[in-house]
C-alpha atoms as a PDB file:
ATOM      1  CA  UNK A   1     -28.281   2.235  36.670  1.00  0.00           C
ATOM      2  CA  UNK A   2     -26.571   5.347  35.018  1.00  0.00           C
ATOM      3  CA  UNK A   3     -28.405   4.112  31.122  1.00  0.00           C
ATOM      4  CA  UNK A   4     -31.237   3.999  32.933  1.00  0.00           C
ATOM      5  CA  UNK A   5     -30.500   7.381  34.439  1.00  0.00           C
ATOM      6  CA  UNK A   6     -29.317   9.082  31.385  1.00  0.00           C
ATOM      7  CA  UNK A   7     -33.005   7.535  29.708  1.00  0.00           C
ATOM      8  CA  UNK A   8     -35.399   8.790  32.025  1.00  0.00           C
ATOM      9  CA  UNK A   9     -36.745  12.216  31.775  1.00  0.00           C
ATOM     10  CA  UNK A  10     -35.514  14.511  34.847  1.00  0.00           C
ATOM     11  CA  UNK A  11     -32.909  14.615  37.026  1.00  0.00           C
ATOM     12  CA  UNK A  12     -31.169  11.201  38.452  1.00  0.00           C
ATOM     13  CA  UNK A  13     -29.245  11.161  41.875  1.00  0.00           C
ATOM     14  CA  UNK A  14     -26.812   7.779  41.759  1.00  0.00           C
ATOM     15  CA  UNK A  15     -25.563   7.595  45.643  1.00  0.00           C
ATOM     16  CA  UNK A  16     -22.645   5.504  46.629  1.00  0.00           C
ATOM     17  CA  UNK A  17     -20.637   5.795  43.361  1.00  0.00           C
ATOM     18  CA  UNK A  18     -17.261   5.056  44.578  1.00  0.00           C
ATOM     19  CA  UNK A  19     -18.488   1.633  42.681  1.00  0.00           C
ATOM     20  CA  UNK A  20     -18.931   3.334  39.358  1.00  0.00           C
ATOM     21  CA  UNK A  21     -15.150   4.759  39.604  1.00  0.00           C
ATOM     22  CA  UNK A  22     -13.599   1.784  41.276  1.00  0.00           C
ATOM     23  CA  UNK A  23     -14.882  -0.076  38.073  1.00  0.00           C
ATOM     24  CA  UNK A  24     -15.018   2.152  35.326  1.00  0.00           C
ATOM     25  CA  UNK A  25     -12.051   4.140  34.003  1.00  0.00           C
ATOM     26  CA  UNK A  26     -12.898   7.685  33.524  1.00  0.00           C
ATOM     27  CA  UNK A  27     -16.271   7.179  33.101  1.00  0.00           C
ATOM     28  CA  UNK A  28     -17.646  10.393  34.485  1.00  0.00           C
ATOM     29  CA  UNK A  29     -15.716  11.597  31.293  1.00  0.00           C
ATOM     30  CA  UNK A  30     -17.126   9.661  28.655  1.00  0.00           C
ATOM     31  CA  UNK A  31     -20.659  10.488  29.571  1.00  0.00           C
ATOM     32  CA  UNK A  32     -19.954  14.040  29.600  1.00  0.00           C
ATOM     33  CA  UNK A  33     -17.989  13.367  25.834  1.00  0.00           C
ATOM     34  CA  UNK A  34     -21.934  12.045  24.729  1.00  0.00           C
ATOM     35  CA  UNK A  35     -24.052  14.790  25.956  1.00  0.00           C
ATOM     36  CA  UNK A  36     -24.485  14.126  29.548  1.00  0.00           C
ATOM     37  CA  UNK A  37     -24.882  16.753  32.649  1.00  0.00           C
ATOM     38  CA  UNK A  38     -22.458  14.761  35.143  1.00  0.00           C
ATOM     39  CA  UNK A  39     -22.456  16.783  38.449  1.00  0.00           C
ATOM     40  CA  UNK A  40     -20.479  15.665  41.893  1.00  0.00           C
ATOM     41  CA  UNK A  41     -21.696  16.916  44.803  1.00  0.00           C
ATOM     42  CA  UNK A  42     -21.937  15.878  48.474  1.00  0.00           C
ATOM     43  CA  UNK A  43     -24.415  13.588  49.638  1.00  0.00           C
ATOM     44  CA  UNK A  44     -26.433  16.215  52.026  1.00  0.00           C
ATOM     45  CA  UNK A  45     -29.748  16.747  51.882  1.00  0.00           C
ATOM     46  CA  UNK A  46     -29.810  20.275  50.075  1.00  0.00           C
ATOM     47  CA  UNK A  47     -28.110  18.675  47.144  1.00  0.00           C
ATOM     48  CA  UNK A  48     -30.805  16.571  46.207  1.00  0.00           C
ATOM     49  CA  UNK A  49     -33.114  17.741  43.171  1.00  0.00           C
ATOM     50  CA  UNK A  50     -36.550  19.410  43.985  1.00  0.00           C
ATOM     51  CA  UNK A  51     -37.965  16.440  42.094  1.00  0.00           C
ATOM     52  CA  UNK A  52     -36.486  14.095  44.963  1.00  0.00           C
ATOM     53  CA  UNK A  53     -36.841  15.819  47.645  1.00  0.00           C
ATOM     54  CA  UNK A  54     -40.142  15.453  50.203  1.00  0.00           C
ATOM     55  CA  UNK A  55     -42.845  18.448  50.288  1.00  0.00           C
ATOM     56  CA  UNK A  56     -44.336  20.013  53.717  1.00  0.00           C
ATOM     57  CA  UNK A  57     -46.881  17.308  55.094  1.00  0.00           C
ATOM     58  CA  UNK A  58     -44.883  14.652  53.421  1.00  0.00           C
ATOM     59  CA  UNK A  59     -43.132  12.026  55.717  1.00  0.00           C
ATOM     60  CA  UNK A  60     -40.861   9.325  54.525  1.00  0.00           C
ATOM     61  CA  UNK A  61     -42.309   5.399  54.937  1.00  0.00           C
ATOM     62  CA  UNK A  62     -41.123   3.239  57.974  1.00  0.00           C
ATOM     63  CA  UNK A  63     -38.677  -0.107  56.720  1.00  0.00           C
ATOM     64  CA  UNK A  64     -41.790  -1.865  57.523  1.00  0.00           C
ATOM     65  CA  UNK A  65     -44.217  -0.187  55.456  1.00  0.00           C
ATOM     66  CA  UNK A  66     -41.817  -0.330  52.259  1.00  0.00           C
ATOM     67  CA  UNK A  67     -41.479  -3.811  53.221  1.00  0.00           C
ATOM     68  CA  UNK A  68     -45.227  -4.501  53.281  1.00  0.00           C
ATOM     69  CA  UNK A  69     -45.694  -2.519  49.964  1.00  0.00           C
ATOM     70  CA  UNK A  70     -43.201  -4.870  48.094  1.00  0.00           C
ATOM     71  CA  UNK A  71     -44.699  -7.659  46.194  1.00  0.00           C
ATOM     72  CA  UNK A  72     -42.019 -10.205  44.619  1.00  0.00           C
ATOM     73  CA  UNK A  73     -42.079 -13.179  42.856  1.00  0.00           C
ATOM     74  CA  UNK A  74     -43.926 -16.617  43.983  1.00  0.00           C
ATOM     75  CA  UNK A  75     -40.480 -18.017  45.758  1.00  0.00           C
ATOM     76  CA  UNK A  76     -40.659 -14.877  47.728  1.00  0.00           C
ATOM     77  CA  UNK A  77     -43.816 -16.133  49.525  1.00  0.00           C
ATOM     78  CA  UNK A  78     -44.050 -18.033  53.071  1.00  0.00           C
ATOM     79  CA  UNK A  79     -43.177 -21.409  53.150  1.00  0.00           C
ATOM     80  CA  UNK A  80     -46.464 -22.329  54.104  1.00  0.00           C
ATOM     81  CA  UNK A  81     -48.217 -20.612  51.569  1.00  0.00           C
ATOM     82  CA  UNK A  82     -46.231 -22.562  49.305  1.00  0.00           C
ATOM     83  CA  UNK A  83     -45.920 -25.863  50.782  1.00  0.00           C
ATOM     84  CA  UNK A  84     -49.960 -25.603  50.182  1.00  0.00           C
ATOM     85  CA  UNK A  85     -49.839 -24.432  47.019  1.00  0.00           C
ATOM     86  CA  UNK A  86     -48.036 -27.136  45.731  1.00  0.00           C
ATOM     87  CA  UNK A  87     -50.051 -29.439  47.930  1.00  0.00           C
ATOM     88  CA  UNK A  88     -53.542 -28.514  46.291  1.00  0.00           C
ATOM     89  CA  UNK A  89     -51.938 -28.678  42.745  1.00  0.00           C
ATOM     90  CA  UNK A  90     -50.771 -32.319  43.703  1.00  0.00           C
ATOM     91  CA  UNK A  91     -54.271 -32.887  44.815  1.00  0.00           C
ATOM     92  CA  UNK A  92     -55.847 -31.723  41.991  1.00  0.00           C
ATOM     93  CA  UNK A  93     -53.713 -33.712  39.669  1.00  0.00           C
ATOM     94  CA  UNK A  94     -54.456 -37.014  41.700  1.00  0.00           C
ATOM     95  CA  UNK A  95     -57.971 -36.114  41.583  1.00  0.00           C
ATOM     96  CA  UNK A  96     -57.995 -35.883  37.644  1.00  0.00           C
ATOM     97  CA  UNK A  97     -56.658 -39.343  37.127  1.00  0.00           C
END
């Protein structure tokens, strides 16, 4: 997450990161030794880049509608939808012989 960070163009918040220096010695150090703008502040609202943070009229998305906007892969389906997936493909395979 913090390559990826230090890649993309902008800004990157990284939350939580009590797991970078639990399992990284002095890492916050070497990234600043390559080039990199490391900044710790606390996680409040106000802290948070303009980039990140929402406009007027802007409302953050319910659990349910981020959950509904997620597609994954084809084991992340329902069960049924599967079961009759694999159904019709053993159909179609009896049907060819």
């Amino acid at each position: 997450l913090v390559l990826a960070g230090l890649a993309a163009a902008g800004e990157t918040v990284i939350r939580r990161i009590y797991h970078l220096d639990r399992g990284y010695e002095r890492l916050e150090e070497k990234l600043i030794s390559l080039g990199a703008h490391v900044e710790r502040v606390k996680d409040e609202p106000q802290n948070m880049p303009d980039s990140l943070k929402l406009t007027d009229g802007e409302s953050r998305p319910s659990y349910s509608e981020l959950l509904d906007a997620l597609t994954g892969p084809h084991w992340n389906q329902a069960a049924g939808q599967q079961n009759t997936e694999r159904v019709t493909s053993a159909q179609d395979l009896a049907d060819e012989e």
